[in-house]
N, C-alpha and C. Protein backbone atom coordinates (compact mmCIF):
# COMPACT_ATOMS: atom_id res chain seq x y z
N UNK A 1 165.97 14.45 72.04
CA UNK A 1 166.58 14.23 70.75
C UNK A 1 167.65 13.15 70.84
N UNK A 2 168.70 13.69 71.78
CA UNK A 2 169.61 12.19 72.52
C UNK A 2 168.57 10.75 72.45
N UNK A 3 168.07 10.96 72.76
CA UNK A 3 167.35 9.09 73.37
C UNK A 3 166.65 9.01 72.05
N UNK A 4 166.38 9.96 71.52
CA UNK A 4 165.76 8.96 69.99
C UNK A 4 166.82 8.61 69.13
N UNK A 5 167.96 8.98 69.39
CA UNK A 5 169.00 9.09 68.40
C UNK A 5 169.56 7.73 68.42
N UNK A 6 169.77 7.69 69.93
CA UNK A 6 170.27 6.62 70.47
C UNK A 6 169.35 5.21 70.34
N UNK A 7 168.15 5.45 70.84
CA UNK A 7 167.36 4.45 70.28
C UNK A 7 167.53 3.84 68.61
N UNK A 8 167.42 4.92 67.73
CA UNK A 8 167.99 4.28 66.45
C UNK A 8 169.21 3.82 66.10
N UNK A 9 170.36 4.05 67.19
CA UNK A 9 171.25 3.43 67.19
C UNK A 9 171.11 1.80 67.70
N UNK A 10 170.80 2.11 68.64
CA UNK A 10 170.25 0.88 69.18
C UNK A 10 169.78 -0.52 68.38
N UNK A 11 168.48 -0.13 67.83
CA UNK A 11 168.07 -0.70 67.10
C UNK A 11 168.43 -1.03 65.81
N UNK A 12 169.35 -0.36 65.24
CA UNK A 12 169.99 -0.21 63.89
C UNK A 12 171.03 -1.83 64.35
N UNK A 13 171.71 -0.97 65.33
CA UNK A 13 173.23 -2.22 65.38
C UNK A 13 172.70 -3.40 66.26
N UNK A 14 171.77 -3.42 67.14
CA UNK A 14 171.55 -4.71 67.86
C UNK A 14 170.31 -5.52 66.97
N UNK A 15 169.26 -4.98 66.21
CA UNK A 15 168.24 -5.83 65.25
C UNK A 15 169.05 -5.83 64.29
N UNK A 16 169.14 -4.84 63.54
CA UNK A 16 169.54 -5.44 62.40
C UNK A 16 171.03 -5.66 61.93
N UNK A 17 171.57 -5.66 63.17
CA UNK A 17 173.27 -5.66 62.88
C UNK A 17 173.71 -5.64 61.90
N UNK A 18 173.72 -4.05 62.04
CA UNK A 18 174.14 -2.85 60.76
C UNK A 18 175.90 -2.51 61.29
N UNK A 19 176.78 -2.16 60.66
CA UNK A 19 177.97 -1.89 61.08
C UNK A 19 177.89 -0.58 61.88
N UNK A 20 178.65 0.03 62.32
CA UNK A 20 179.02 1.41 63.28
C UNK A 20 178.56 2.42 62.42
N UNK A 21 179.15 2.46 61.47
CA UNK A 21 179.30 4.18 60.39
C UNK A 21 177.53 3.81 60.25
N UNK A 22 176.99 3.39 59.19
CA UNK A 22 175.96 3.49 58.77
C UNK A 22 174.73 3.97 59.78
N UNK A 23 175.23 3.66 61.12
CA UNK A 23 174.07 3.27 61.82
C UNK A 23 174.50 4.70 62.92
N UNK A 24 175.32 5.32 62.79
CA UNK A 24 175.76 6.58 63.48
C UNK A 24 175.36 7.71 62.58
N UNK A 25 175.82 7.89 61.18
CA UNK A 25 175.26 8.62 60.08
C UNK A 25 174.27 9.05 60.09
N UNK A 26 172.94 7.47 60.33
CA UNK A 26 171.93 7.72 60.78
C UNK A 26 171.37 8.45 62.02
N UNK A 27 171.94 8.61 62.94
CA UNK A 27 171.82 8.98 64.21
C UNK A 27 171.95 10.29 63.95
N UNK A 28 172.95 10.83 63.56
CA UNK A 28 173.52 12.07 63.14
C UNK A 28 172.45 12.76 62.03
N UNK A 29 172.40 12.02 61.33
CA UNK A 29 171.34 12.74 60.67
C UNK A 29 169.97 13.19 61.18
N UNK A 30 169.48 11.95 61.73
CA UNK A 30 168.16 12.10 62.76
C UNK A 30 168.21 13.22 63.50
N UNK A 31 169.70 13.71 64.33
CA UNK A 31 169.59 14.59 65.47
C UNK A 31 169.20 16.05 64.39
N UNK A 32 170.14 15.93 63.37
CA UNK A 32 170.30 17.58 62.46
C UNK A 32 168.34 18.11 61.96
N UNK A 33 167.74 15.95 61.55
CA UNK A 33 166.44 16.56 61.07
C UNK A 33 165.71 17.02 62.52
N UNK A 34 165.45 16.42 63.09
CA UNK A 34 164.74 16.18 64.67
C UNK A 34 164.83 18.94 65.51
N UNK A 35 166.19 18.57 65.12
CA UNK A 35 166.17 19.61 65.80
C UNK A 35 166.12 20.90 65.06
N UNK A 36 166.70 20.76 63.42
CA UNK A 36 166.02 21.67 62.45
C UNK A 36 164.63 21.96 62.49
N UNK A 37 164.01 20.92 62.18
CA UNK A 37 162.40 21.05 62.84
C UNK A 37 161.95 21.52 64.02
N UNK A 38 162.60 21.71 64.82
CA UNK A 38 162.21 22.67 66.32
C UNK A 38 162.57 23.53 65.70
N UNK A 39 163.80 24.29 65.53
CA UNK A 39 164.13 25.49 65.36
C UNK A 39 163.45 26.26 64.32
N UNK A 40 162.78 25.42 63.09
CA UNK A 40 161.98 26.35 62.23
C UNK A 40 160.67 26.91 62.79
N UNK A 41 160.23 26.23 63.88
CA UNK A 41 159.25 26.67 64.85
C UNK A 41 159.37 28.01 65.40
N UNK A 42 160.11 27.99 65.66
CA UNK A 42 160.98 29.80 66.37
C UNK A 42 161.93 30.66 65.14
N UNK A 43 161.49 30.05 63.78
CA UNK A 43 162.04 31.08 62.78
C UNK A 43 162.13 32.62 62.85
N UNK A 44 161.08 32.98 63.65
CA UNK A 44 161.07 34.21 64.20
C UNK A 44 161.85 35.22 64.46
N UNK A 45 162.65 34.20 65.75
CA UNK A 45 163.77 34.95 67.00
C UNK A 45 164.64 35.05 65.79
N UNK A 46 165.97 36.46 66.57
CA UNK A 46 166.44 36.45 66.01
C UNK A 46 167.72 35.72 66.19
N UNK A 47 168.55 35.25 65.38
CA UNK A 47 169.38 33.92 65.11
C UNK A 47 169.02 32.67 65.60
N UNK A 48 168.20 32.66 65.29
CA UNK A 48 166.79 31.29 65.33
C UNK A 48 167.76 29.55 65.17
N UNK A 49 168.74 30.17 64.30
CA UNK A 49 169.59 28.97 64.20
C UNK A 49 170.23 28.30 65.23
N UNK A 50 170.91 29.79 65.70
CA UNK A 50 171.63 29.25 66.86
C UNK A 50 171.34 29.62 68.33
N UNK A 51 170.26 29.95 68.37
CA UNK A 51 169.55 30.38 69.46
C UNK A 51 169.47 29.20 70.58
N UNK A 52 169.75 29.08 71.68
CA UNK A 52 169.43 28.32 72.50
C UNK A 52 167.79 27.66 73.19
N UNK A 53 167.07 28.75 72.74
CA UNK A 53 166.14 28.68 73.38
C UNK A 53 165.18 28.35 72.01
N UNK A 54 165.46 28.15 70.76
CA UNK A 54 164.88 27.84 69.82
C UNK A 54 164.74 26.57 69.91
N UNK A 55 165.86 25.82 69.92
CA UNK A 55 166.11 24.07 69.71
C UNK A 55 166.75 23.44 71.24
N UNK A 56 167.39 22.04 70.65
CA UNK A 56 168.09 21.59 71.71
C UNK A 56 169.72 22.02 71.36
N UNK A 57 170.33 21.85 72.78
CA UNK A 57 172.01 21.88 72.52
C UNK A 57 172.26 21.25 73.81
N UNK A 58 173.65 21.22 73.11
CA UNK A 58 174.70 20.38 74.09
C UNK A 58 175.65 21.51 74.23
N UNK A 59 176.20 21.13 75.75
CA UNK A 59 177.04 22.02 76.30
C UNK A 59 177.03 23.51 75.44
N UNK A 60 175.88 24.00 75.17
CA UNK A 60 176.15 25.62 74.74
C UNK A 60 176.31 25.31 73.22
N UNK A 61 176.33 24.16 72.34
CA UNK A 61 176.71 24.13 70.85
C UNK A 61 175.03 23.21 70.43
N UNK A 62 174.63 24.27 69.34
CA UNK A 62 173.59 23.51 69.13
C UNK A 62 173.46 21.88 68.45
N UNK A 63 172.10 21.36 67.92
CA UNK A 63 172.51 19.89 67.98
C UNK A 63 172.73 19.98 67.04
N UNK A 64 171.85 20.37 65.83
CA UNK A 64 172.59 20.07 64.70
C UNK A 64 173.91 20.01 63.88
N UNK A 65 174.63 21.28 65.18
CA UNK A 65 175.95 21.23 64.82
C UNK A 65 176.85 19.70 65.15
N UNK A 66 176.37 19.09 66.26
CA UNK A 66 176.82 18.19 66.98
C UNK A 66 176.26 16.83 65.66
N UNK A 67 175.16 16.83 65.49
CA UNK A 67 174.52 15.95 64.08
C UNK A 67 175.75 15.91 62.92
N UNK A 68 175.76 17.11 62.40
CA UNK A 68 176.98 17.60 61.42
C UNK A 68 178.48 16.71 61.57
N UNK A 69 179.30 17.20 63.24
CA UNK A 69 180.13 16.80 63.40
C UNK A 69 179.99 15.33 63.19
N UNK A 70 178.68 14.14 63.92
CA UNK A 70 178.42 12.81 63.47
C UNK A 70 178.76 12.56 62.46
N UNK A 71 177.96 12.94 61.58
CA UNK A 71 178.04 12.34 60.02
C UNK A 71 179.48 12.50 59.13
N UNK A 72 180.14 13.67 59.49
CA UNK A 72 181.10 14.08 58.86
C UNK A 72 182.25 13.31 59.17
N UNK A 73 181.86 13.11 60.58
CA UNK A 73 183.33 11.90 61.41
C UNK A 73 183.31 10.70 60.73
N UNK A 74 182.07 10.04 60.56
CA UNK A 74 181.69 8.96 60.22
C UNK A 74 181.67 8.47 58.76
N UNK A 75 181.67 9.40 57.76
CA UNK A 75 181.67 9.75 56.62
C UNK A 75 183.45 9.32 56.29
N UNK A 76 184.33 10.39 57.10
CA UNK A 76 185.22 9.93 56.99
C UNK A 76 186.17 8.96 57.19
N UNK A 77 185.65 8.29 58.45
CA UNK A 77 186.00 7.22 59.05
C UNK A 77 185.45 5.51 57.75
N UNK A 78 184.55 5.63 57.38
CA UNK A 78 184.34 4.61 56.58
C UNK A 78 184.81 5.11 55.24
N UNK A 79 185.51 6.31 54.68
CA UNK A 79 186.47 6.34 53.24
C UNK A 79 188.04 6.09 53.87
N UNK A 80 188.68 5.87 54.98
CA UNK A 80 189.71 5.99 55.55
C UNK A 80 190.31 4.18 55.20
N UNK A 81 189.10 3.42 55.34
CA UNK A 81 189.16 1.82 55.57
C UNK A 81 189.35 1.24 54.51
């Protein structure tokens, strides 16, 4: 989920030299869709959301939460300017 994220970062700011926020937002968003979609796979288990073994996570916090924190940083960071 990392390396695709990053890849669209990548490609966002080095082709089409897009600014930081827009092109992180994106990233952030990608990770929240990317790993929502695993986890509805294992809708099953129970707390499927935050289940580890449903989706991906970082250090013990799942991604989408980590997606969330992206967009929200970034969100605020470009109304701050």
């Amino acid at each position: 989920m990392f390396v695709v994220a990053g890849l669209l970062a990548g490609i966002g700011s080095l082709a089409f030299k897009l600014a930081d926020a827009p092109v992180l937002i994106g990233g952030g968003a990608s990770l929240i869709l990317m790993d929502i979609v695993l986890r509805l796979r294992s809708r099953y288990m129970q707390r499927w959301l935050l289940n580890g073994e449903a989706g991906g996570q970082l250090l013990a916090i799942p991604v989408w939460i980590v997606g969330v924190v992206v967009v929200v940083a970034n969100l605020v960071r470009t109304t701050q300017v």
